[in-house]
PDB file of N, CA and C in Angstrom:
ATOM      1  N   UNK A   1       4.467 -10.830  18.779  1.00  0.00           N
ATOM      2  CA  UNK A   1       3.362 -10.138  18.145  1.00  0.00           C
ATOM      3  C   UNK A   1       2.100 -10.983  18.325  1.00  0.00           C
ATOM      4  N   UNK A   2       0.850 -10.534  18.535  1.00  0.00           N
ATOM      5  CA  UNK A   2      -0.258 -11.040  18.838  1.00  0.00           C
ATOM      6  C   UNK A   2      -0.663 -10.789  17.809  1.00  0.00           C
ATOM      7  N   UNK A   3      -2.008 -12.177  17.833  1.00  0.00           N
ATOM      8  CA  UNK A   3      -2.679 -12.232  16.279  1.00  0.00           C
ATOM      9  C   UNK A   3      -4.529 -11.315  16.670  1.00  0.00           C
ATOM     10  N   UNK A   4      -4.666 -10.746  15.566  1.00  0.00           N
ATOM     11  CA  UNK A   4      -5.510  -9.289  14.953  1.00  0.00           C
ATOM     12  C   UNK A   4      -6.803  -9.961  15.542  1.00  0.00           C
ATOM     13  N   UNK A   5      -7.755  -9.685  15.686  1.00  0.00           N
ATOM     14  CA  UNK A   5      -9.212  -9.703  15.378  1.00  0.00           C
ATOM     15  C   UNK A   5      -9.328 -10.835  14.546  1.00  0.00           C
ATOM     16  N   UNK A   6      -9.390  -9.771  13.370  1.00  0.00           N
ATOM     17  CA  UNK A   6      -9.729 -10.941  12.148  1.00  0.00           C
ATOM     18  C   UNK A   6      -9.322 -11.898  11.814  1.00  0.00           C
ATOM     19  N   UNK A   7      -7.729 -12.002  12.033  1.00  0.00           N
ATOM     20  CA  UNK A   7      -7.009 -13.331  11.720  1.00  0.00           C
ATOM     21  C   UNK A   7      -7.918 -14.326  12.784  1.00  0.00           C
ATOM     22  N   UNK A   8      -8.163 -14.290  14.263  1.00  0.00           N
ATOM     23  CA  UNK A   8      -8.622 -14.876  15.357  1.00  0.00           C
ATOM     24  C   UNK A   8     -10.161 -15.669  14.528  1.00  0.00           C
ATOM     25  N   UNK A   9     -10.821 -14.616  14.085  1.00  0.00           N
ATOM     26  CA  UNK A   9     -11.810 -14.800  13.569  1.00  0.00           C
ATOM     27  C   UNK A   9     -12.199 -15.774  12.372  1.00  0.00           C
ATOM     28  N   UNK A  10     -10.980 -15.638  11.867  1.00  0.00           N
ATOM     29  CA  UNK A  10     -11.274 -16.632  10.592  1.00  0.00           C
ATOM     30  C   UNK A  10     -10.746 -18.149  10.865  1.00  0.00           C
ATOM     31  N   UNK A  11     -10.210 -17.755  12.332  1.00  0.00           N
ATOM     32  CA  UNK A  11      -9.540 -19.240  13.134  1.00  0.00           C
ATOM     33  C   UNK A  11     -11.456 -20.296  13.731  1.00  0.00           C
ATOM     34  N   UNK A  12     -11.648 -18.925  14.343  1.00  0.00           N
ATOM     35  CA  UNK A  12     -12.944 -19.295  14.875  1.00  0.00           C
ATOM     36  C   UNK A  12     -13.930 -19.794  13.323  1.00  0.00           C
ATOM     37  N   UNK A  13     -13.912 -19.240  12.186  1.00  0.00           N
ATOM     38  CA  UNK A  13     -14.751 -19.725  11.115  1.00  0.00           C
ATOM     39  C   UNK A  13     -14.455 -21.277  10.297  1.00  0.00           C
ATOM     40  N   UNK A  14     -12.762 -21.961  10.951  1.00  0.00           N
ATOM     41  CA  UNK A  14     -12.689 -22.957  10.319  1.00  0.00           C
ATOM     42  C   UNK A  14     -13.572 -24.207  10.185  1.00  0.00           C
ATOM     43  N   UNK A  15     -13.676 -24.943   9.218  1.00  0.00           N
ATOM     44  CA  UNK A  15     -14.942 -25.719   8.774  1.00  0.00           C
ATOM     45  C   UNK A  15     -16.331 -25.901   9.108  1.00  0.00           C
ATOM     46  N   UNK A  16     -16.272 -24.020   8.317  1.00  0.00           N
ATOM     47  CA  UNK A  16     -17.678 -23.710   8.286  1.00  0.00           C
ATOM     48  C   UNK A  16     -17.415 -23.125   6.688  1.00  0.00           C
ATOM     49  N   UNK A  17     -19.014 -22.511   6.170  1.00  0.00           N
ATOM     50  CA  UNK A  17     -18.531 -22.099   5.064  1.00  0.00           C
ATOM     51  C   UNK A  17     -18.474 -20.659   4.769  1.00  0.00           C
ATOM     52  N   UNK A  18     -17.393 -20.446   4.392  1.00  0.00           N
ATOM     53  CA  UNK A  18     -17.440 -18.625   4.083  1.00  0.00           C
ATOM     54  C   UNK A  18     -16.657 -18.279   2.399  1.00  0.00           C
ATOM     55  N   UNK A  19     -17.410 -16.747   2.410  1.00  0.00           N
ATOM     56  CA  UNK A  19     -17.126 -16.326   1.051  1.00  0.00           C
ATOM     57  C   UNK A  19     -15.878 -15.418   1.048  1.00  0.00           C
ATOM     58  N   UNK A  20     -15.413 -15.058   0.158  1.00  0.00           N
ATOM     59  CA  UNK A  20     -14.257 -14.750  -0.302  1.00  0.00           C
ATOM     60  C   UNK A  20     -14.085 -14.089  -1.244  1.00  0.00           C
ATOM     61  N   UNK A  21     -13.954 -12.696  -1.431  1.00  0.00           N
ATOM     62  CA  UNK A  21     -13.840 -11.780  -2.569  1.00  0.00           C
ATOM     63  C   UNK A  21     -12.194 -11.452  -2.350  1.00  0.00           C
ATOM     64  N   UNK A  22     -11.477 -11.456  -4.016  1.00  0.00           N
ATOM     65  CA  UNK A  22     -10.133 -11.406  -4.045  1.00  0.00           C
ATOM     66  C   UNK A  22      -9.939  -9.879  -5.025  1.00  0.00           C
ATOM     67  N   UNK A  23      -8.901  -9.126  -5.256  1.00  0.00           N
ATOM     68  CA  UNK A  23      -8.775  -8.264  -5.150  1.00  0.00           C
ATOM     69  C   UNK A  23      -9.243  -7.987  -6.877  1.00  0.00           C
ATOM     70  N   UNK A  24      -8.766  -8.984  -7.420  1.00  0.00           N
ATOM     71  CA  UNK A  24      -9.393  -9.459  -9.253  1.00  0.00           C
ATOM     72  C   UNK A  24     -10.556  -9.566  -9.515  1.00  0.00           C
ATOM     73  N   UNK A  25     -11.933  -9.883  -7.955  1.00  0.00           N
ATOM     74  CA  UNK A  25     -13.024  -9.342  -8.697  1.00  0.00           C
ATOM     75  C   UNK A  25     -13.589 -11.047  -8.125  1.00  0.00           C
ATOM     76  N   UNK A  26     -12.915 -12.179  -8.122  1.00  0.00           N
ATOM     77  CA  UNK A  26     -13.546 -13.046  -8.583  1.00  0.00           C
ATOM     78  C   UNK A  26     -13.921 -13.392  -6.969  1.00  0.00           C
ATOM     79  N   UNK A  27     -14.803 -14.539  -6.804  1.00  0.00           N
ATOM     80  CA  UNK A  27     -15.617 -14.581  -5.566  1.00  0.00           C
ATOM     81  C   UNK A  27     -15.629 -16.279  -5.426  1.00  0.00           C
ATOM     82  N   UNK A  28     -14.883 -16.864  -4.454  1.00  0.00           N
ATOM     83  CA  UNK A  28     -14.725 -18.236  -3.901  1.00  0.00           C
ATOM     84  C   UNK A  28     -15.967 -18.478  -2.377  1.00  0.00           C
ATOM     85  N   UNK A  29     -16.430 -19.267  -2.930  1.00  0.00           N
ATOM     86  CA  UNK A  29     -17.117 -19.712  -1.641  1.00  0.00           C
ATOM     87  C   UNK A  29     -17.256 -21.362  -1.301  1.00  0.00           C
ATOM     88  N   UNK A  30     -17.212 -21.994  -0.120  1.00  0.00           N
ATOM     89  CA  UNK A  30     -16.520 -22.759   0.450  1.00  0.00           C
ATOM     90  C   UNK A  30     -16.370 -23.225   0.968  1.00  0.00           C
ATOM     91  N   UNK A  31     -15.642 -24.261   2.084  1.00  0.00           N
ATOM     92  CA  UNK A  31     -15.602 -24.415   3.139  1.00  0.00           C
ATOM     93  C   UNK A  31     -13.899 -24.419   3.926  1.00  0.00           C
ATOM     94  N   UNK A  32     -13.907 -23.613   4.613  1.00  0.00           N
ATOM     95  CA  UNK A  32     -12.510 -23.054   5.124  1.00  0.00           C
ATOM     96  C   UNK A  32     -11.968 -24.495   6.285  1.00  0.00           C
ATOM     97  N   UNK A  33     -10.649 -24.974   5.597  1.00  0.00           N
ATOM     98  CA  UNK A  33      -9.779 -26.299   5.635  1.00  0.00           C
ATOM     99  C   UNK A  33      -8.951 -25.495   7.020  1.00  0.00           C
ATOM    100  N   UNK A  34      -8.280 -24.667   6.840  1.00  0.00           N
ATOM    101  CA  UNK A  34      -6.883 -24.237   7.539  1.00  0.00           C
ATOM    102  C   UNK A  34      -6.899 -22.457   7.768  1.00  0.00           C
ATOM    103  N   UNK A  35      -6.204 -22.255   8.297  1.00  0.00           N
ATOM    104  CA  UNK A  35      -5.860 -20.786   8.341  1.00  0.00           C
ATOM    105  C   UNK A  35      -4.598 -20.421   9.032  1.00  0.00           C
ATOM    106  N   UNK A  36      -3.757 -19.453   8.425  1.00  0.00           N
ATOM    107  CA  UNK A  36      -2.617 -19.164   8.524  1.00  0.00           C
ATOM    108  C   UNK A  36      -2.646 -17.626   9.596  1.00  0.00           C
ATOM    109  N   UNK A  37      -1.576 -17.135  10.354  1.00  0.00           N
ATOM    110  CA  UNK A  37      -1.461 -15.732  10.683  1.00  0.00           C
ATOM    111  C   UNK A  37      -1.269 -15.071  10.017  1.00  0.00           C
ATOM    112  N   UNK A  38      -1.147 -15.437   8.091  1.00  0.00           N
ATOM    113  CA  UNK A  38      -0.814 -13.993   7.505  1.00  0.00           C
ATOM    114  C   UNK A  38      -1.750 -13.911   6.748  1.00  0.00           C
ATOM    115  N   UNK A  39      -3.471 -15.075   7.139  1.00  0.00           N
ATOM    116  CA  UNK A  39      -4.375 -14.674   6.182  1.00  0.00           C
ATOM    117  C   UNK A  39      -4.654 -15.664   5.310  1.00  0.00           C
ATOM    118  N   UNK A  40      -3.569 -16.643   4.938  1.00  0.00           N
ATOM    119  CA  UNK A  40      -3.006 -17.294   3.955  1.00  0.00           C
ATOM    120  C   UNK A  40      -3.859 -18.351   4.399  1.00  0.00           C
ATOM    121  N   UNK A  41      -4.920 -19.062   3.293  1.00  0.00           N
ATOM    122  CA  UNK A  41      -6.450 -19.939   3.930  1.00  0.00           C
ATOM    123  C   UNK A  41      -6.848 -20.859   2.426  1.00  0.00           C
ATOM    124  N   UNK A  42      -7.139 -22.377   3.046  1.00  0.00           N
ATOM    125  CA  UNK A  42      -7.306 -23.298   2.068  1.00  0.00           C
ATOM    126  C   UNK A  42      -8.560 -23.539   2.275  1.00  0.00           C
ATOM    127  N   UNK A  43      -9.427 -23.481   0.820  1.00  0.00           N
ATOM    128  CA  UNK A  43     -10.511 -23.680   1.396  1.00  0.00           C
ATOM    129  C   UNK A  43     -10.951 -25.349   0.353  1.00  0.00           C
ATOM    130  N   UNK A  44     -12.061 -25.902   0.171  1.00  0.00           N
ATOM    131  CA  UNK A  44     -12.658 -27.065  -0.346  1.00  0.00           C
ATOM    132  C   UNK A  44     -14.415 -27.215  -0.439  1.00  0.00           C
ATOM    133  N   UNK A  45     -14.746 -27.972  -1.929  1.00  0.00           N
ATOM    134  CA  UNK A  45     -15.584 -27.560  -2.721  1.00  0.00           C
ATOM    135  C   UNK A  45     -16.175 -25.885  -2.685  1.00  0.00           C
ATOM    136  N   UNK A  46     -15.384 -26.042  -3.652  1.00  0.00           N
ATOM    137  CA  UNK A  46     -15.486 -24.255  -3.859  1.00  0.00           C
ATOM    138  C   UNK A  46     -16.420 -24.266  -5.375  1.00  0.00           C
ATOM    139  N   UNK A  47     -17.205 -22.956  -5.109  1.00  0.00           N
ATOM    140  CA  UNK A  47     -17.635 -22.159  -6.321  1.00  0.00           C
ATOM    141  C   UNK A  47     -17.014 -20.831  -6.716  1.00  0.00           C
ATOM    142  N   UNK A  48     -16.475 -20.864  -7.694  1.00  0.00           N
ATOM    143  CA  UNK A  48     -15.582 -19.771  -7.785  1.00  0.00           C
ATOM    144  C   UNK A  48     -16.951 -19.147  -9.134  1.00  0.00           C
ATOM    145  N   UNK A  49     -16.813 -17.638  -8.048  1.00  0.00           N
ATOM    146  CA  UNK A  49     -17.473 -16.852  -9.656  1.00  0.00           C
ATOM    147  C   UNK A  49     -17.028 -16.083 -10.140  1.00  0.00           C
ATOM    148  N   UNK A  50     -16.378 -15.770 -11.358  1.00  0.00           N
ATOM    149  CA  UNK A  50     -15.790 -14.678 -12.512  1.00  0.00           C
ATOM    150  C   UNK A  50     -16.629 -13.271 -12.518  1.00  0.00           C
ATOM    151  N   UNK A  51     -15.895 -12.482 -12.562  1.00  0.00           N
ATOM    152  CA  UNK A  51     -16.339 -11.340 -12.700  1.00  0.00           C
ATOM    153  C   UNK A  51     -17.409 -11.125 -13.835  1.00  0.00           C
ATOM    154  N   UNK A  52     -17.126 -12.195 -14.696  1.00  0.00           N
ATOM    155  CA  UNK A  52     -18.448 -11.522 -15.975  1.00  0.00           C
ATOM    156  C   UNK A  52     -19.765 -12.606 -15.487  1.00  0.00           C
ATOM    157  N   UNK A  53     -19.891 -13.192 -14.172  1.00  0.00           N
ATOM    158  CA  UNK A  53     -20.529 -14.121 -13.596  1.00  0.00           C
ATOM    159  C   UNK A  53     -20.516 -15.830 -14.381  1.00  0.00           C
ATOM    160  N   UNK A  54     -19.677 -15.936 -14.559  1.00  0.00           N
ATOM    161  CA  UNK A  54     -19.522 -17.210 -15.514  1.00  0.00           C
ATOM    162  C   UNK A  54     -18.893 -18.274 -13.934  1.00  0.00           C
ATOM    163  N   UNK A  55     -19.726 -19.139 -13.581  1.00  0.00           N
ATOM    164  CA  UNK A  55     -19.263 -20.000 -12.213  1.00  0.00           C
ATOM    165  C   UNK A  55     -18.624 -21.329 -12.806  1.00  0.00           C
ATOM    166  N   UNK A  56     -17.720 -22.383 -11.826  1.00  0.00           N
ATOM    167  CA  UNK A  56     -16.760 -22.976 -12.122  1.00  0.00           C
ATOM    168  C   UNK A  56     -16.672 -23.661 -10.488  1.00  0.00           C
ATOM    169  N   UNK A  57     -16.745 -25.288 -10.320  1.00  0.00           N
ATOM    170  CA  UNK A  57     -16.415 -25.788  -9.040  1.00  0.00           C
ATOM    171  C   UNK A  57     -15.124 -26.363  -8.966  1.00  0.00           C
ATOM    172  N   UNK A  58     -14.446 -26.430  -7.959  1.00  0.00           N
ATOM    173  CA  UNK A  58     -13.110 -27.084  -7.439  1.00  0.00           C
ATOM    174  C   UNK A  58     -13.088 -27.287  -6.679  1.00  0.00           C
ATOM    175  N   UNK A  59     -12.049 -28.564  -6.292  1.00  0.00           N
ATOM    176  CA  UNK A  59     -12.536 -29.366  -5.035  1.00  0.00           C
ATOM    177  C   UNK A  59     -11.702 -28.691  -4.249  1.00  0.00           C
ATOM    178  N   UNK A  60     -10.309 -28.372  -3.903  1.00  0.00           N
ATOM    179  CA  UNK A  60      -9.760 -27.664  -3.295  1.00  0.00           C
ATOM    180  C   UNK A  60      -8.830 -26.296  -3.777  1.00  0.00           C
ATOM    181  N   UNK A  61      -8.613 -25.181  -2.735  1.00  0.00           N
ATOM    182  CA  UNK A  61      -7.506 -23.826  -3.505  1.00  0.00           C
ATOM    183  C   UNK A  61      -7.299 -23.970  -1.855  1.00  0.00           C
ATOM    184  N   UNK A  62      -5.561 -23.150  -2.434  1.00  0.00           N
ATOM    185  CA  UNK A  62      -4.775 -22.692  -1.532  1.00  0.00           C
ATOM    186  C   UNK A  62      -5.178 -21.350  -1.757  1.00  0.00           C
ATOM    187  N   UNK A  63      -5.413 -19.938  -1.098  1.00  0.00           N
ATOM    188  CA  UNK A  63      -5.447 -18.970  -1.302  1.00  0.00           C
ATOM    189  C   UNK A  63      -4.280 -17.830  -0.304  1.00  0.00           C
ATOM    190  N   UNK A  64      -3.485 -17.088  -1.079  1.00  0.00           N
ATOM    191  CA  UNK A  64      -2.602 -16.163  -0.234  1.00  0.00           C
ATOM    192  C   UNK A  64      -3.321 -14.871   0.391  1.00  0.00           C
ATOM    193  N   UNK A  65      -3.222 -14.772   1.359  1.00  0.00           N
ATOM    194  CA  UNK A  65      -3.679 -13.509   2.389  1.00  0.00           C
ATOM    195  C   UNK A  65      -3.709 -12.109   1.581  1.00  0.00           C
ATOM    196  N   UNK A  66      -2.531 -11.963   1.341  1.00  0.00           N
ATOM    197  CA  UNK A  66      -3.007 -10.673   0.767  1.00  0.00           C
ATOM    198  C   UNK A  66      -3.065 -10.748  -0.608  1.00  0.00           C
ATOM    199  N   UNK A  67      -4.031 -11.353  -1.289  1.00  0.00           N
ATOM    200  CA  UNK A  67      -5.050 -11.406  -2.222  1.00  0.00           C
ATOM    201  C   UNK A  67      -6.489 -11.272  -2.167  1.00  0.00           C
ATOM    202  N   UNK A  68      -6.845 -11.336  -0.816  1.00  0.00           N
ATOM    203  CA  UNK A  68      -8.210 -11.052  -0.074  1.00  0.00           C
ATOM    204  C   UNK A  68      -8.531  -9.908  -0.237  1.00  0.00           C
ATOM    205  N   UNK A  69      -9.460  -9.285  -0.811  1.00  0.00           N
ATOM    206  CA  UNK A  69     -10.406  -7.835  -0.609  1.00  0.00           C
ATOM    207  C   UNK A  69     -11.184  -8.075   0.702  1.00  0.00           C
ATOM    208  N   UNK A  70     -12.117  -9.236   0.953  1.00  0.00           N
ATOM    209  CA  UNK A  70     -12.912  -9.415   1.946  1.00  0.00           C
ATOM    210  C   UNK A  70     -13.624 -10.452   2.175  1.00  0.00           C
ATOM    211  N   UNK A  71     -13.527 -10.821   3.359  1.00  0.00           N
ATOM    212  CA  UNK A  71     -14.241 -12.559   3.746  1.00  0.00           C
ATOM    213  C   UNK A  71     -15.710 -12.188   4.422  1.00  0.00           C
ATOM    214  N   UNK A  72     -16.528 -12.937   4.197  1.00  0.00           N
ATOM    215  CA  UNK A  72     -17.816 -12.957   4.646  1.00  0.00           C
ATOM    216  C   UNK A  72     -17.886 -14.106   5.529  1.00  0.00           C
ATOM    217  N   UNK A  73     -17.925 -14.676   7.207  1.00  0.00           N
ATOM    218  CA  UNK A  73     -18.153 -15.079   7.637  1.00  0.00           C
ATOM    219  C   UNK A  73     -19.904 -15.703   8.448  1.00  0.00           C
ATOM    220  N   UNK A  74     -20.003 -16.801   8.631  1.00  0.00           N
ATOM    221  CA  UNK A  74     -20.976 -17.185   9.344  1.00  0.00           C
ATOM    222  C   UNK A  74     -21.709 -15.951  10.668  1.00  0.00           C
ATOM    223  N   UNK A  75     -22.694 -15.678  10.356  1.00  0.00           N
ATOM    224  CA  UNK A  75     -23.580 -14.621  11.514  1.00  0.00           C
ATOM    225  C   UNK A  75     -23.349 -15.189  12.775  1.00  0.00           C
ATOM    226  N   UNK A  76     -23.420 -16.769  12.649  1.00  0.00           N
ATOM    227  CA  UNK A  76     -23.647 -17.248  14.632  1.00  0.00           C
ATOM    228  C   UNK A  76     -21.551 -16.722  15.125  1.00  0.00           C
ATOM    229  N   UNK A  77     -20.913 -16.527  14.299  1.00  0.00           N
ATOM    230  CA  UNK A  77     -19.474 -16.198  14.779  1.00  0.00           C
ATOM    231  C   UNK A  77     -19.404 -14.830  16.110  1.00  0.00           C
ATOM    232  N   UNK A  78     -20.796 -13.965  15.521  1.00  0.00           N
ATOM    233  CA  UNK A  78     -20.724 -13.124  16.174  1.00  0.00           C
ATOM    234  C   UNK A  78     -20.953 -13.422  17.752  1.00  0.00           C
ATOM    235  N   UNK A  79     -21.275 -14.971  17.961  1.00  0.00           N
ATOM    236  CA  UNK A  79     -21.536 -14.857  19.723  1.00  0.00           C
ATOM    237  C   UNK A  79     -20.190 -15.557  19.870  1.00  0.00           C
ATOM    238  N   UNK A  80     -19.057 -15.968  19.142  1.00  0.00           N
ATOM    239  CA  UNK A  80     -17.800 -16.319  19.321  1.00  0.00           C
ATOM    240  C   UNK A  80     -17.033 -15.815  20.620  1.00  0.00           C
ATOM    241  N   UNK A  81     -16.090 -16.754  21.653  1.00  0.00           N
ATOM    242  CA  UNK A  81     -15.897 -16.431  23.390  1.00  0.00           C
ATOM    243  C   UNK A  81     -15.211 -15.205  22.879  1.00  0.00           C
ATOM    244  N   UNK A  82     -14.118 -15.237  21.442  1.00  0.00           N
ATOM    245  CA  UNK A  82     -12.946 -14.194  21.431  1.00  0.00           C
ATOM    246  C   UNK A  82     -13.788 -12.414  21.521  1.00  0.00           C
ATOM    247  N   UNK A  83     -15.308 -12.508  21.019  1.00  0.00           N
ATOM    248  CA  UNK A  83     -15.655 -11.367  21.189  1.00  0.00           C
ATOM    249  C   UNK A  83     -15.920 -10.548  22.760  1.00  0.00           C
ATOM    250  N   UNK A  84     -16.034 -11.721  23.383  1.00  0.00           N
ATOM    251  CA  UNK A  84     -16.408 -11.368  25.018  1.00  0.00           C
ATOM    252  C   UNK A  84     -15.417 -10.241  25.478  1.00  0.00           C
ATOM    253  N   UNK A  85     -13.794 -10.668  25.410  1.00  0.00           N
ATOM    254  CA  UNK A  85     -13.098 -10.084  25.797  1.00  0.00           C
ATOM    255  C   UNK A  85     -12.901  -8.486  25.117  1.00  0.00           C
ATOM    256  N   UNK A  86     -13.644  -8.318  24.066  1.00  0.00           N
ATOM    257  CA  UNK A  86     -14.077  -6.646  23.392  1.00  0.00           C
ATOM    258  C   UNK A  86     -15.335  -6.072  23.563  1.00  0.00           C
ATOM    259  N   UNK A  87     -16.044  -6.434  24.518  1.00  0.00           N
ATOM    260  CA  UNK A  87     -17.233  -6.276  25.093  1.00  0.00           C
ATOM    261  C   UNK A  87     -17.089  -4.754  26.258  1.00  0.00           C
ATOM    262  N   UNK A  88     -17.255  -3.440  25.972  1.00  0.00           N
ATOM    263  CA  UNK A  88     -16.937  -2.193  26.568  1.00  0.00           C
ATOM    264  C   UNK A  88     -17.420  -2.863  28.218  1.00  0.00           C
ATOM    265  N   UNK A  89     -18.480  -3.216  28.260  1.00  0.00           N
ATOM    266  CA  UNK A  89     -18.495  -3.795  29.706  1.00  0.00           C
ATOM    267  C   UNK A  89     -17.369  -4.174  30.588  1.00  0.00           C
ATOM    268  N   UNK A  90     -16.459  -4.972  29.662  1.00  0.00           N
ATOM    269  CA  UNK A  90     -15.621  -5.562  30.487  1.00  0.00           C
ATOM    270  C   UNK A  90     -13.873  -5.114  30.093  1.00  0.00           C
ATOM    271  N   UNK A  91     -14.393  -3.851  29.312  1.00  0.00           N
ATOM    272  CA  UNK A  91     -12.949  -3.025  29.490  1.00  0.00           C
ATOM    273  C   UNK A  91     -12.416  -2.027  30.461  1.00  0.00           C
ATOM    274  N   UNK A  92     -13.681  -1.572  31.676  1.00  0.00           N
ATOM    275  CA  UNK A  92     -13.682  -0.941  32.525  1.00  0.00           C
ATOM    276  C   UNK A  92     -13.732  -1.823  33.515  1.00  0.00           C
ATOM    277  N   UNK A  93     -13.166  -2.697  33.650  1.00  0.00           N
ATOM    278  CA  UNK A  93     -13.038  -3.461  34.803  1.00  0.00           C
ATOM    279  C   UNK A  93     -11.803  -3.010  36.043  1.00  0.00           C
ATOM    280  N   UNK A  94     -11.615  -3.652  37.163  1.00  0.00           N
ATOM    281  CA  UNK A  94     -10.359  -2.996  37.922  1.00  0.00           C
ATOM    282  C   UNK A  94      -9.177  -3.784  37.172  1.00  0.00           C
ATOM    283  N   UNK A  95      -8.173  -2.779  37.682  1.00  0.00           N
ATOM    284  CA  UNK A  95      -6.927  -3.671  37.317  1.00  0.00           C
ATOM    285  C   UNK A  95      -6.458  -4.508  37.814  1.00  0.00           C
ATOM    286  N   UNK A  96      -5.235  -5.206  37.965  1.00  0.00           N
ATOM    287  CA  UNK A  96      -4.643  -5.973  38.755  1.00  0.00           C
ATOM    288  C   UNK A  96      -3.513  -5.929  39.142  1.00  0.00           C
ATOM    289  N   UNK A  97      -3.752  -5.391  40.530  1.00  0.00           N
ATOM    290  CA  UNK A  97      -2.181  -5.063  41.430  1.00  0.00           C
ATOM    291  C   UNK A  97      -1.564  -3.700  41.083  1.00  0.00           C
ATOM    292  N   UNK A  98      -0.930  -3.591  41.633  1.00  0.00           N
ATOM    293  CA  UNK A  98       0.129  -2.655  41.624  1.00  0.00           C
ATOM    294  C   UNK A  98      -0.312  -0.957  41.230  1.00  0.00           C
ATOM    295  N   UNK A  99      -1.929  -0.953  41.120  1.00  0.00           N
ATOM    296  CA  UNK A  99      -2.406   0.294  40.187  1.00  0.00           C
ATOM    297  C   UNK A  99      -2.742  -0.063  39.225  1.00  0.00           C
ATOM    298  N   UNK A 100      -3.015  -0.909  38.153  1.00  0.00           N
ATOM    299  CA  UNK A 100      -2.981  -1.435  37.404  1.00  0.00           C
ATOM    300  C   UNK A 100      -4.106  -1.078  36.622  1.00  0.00           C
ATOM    301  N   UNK A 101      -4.670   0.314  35.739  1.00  0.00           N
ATOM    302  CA  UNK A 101      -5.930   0.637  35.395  1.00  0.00           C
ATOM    303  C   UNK A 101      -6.428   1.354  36.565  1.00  0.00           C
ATOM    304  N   UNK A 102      -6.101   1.642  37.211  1.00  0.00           N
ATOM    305  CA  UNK A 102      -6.313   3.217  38.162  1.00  0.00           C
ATOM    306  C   UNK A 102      -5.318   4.054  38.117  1.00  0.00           C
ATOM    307  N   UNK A 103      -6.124   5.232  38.017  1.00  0.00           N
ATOM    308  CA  UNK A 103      -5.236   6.026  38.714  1.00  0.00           C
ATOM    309  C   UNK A 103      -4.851   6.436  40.178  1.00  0.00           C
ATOM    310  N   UNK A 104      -3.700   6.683  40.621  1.00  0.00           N
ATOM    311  CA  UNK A 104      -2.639   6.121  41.238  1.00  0.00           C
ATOM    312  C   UNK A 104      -3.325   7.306  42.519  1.00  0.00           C
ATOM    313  N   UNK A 105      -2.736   7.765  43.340  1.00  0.00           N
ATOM    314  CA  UNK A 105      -2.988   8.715  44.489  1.00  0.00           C
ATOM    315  C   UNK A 105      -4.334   9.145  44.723  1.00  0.00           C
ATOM    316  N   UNK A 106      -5.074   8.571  44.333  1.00  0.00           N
ATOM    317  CA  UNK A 106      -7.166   8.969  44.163  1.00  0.00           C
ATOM    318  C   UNK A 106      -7.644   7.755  45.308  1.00  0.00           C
TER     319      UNK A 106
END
């Protein structure tokens, strides 16, 4: 099994800082230590904010994958190499060998 987009992505965001909304509301932001294929991401000096906005620092959390609502990554990620290869330009390219992305008797 090959790893997603996003998992790739949050590989590409390690020790930088990104935010973190969990499914309880509350909001970690950070700097991302590690990252797992199931999501599963440690981050350090964190601000964690409570839903009734009451904030709180910690030096490190383990956080489980699917507890994530949604990660907010760094803007410069978007010129990241892994996006090149989803670039429509270069999905119409020829194939290789055998027919490979043509069609066949044309």
């Amino acid at each position: 099994m090959s790893i997603e987009v996003p998992v790739k992505l949050l590989y590409e965001a390690v020790n930088h800082i990104i935010t973190l909304e969990l499914k309880t509301g509350q909001i970690y932001r950070g700097t991302l230590l590690e990252v797992e294929d199931n999501m599963n991401l440690q981050l350090k000096n964190i601000t964690v904010t409570q839903r009734d906005g009451r904030t709180s620092h910690l030096e490190q959390v383990y956080i489980r994958g699917s507890q994530a609502r949604f990660f907010i990554v760094p803007d410069m990620l978007k010129n990241a190499p892994m996006f090149k290869n989803l670039d429509p330009k270069f999905a119409k390219s020829r194939g290789i060998g055998m027919n490979r992305g043509k069609i066949s008797g044309r």
